[in-house]
Protein backbone atom coordinates (compact mmCIF):
# COMPACT_ATOMS: atom_id res chain seq x y z
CA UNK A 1 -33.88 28.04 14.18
CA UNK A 2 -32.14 28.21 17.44
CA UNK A 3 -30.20 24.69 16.76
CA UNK A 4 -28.83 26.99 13.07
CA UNK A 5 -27.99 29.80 15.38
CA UNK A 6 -25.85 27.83 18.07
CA UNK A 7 -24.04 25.98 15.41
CA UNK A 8 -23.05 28.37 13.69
CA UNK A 9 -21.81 30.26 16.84
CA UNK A 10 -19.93 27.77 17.72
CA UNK A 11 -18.22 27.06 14.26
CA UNK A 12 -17.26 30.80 14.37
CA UNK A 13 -15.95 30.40 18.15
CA UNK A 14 -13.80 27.24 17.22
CA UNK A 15 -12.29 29.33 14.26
CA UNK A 16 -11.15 32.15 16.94
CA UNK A 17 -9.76 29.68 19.14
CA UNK A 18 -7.66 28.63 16.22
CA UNK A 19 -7.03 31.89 15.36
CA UNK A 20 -5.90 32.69 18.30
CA UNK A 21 -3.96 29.66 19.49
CA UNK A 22 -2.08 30.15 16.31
CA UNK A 23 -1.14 33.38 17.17
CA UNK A 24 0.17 32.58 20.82
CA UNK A 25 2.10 29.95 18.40
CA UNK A 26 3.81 32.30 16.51
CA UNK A 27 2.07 31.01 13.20
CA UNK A 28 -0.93 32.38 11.27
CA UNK A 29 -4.09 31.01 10.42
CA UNK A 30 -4.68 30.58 6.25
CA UNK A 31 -8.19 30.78 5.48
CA UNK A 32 -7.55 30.29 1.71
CA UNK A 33 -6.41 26.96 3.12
CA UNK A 34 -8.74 26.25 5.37
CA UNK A 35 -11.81 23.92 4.39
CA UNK A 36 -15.38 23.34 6.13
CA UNK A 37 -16.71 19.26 6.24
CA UNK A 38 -20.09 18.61 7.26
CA UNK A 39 -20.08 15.16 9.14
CA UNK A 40 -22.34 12.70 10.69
CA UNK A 41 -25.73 14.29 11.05
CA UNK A 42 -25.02 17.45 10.26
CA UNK A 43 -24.30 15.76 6.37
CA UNK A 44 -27.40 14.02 5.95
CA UNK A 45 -29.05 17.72 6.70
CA UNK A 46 -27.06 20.27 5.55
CA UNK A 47 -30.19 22.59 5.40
CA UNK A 48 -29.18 22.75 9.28
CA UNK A 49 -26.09 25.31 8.92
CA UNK A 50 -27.07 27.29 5.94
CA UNK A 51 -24.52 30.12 6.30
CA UNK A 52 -21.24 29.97 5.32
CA UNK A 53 -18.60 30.34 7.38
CA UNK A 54 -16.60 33.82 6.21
CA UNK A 55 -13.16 32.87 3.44
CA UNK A 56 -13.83 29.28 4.46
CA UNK A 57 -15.40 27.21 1.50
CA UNK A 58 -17.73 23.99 2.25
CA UNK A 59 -16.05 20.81 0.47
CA UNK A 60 -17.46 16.57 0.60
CA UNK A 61 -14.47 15.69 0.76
CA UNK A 62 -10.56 16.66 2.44
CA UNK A 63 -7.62 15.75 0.62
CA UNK A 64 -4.63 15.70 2.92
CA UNK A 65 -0.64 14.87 1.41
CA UNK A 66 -2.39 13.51 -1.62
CA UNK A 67 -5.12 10.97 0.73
CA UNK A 68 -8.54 11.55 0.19
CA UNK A 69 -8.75 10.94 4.54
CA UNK A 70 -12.28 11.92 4.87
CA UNK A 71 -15.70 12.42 2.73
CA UNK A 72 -18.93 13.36 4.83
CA UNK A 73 -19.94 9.63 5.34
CA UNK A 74 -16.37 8.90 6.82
CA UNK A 75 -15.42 6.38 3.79
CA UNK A 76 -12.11 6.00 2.11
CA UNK A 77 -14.05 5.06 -1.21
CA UNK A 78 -13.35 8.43 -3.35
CA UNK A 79 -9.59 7.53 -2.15
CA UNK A 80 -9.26 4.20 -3.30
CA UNK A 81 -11.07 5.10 -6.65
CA UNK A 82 -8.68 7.94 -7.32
CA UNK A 83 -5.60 5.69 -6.62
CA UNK A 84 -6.86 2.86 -8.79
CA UNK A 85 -7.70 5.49 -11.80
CA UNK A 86 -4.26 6.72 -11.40
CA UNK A 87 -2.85 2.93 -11.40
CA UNK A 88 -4.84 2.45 -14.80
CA UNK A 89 -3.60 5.29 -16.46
CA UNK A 90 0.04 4.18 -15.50
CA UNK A 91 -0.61 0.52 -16.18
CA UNK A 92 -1.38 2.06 -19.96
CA UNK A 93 1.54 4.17 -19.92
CA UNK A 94 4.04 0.90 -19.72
CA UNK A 95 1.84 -0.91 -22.22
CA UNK A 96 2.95 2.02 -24.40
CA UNK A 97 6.30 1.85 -23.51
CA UNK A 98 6.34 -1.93 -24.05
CA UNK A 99 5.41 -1.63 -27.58
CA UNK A 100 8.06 0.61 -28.10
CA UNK A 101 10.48 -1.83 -27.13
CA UNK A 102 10.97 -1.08 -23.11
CA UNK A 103 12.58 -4.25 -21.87
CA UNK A 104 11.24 -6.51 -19.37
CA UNK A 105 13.45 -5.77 -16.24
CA UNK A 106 12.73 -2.17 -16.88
CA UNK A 107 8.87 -2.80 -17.21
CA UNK A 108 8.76 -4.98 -14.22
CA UNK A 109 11.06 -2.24 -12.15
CA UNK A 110 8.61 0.92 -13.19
CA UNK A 111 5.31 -1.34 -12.43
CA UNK A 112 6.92 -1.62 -8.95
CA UNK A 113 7.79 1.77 -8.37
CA UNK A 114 4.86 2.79 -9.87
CA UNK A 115 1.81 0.63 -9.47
CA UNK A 116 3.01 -0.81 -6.43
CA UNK A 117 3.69 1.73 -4.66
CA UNK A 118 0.85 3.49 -5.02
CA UNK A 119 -1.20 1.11 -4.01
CA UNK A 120 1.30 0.80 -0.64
CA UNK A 121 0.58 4.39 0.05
CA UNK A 122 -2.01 4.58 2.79
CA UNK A 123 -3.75 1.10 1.89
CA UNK A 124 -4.01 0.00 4.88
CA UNK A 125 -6.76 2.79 5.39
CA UNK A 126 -9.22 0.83 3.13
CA UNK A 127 -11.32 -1.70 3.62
CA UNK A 128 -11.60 -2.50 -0.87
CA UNK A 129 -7.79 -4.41 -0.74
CA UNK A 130 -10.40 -6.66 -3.69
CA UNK A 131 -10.08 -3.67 -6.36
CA UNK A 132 -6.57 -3.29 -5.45
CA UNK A 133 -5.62 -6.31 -5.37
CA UNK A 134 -7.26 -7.38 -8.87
CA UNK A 135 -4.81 -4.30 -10.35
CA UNK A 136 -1.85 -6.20 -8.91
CA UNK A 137 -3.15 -9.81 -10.93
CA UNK A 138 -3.86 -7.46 -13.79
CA UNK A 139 0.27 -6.42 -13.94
CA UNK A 140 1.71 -10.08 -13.19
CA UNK A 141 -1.36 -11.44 -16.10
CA UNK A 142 0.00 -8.81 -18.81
CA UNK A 143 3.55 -9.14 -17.65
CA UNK A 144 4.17 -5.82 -16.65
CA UNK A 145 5.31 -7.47 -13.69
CA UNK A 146 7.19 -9.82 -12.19
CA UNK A 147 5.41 -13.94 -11.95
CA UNK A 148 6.67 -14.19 -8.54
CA UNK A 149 5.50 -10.34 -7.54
CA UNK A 150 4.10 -10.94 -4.04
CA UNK A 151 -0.05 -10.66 -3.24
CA UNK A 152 -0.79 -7.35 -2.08
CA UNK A 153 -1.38 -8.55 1.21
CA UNK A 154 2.04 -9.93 1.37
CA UNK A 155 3.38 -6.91 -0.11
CA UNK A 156 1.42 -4.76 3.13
CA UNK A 157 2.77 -7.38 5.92
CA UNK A 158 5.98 -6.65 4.38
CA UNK A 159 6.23 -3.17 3.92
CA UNK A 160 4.38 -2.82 7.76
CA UNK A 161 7.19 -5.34 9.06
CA UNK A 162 10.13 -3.31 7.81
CA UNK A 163 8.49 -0.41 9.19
CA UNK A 164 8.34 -1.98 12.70
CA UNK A 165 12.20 -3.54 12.87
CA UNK A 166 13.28 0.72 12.02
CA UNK A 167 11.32 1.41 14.99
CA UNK A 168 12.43 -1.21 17.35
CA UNK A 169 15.99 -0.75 15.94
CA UNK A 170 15.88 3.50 16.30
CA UNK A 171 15.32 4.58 19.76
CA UNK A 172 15.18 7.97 17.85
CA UNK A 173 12.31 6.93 15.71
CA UNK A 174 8.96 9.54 16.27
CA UNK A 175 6.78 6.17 16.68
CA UNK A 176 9.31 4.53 19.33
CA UNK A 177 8.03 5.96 22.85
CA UNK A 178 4.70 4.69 22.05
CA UNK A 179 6.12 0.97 21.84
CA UNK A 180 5.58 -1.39 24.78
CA UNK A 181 8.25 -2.05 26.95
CA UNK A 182 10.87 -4.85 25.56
CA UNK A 183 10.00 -7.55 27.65
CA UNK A 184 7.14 -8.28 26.14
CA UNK A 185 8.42 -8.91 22.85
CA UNK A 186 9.80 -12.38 24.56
């Protein structure tokens, strides 16, 4: 009982802090916004903190600019299953449109938009590239996409390459202080 009793203090001392940090900051704390995630130990026995934090819900899982980031066993599973459902339900949408008469180009252009980059969207957080990259086959197989459309590994190295040449070439760039200095790139 004592372990339940300091946890929970300390849960409702962290959520001051915030509180007020965010008001030194000029901003204001949302607790219709906020969310509570049992991790690590405390997930395998949530009988441990019982109580409920007050206006702050217990979820599995936080979904953060439309990325499942973090479930209580610290996988990106739930993410990469949502994406690949999504993918599916697109991939039937331009069958559809195909048998309506949708040319080819057009196909191949909205698979890429589409598909593609949806699966480029915070992929390189999972380890299941397999799934993924079965949905990419799946498009070039039923010709919803281009024969010569890259692997999705290629597509990755390319998308993280173009990435790195706007960094290197925008001293501007957020990501650009954090580089190392330029002669080592020799």
């Amino acid at each position: 009982m004592p372990s339940q009793l300091l946890i929970v203090d300390s849960r409702t001392r962290e959520i001051e802090n915030i509180r007020s940090w965010s008001c030194a900051s000029n901003l204001n704390l949302n607790l219709k916004k906020s969310s509570e995630i049992l991790c690590g130990q405390l997930a395998a026995a949530p009988n441990l903190v019982t109580s409920l934090l007050e206006g702050i819900p217990r979820v599995c899982s936080l979904k953060i600019l439309e990325i499942t980031i973090i479930n209580t066993h610290f996988s990106v599973s739930e993410h990469v299953s949502c994406i690949i459902g999504k993918c599916a339900q697109t991939i039937q949408a331009l069958r559809i449109l195909r048998s309506h008469g949708l040319c080819n180009d057009a196909l191949h252009l909205v698979y890429r938009s589409t598909v593609i980059g949806k699966l480029l969207y915070a992929v390189n957080a999972s380890a299941d590239r397999q799934r993924m990259e079965a949905l990419v086959k799946r498009g070039v197989r039923s010709g919803l996409c281009a024969a010569d459309t890259p692997n999705l590994t290629e597509l990755i190295e390319s998308s993280d390459n173009a990435l790195f040449n706007r960094v290197l070439g925008n001293q501007d760039h957020i990501l650009f202080p954090v580089l190392p200095d330029e002669r080592f790139y020799l």
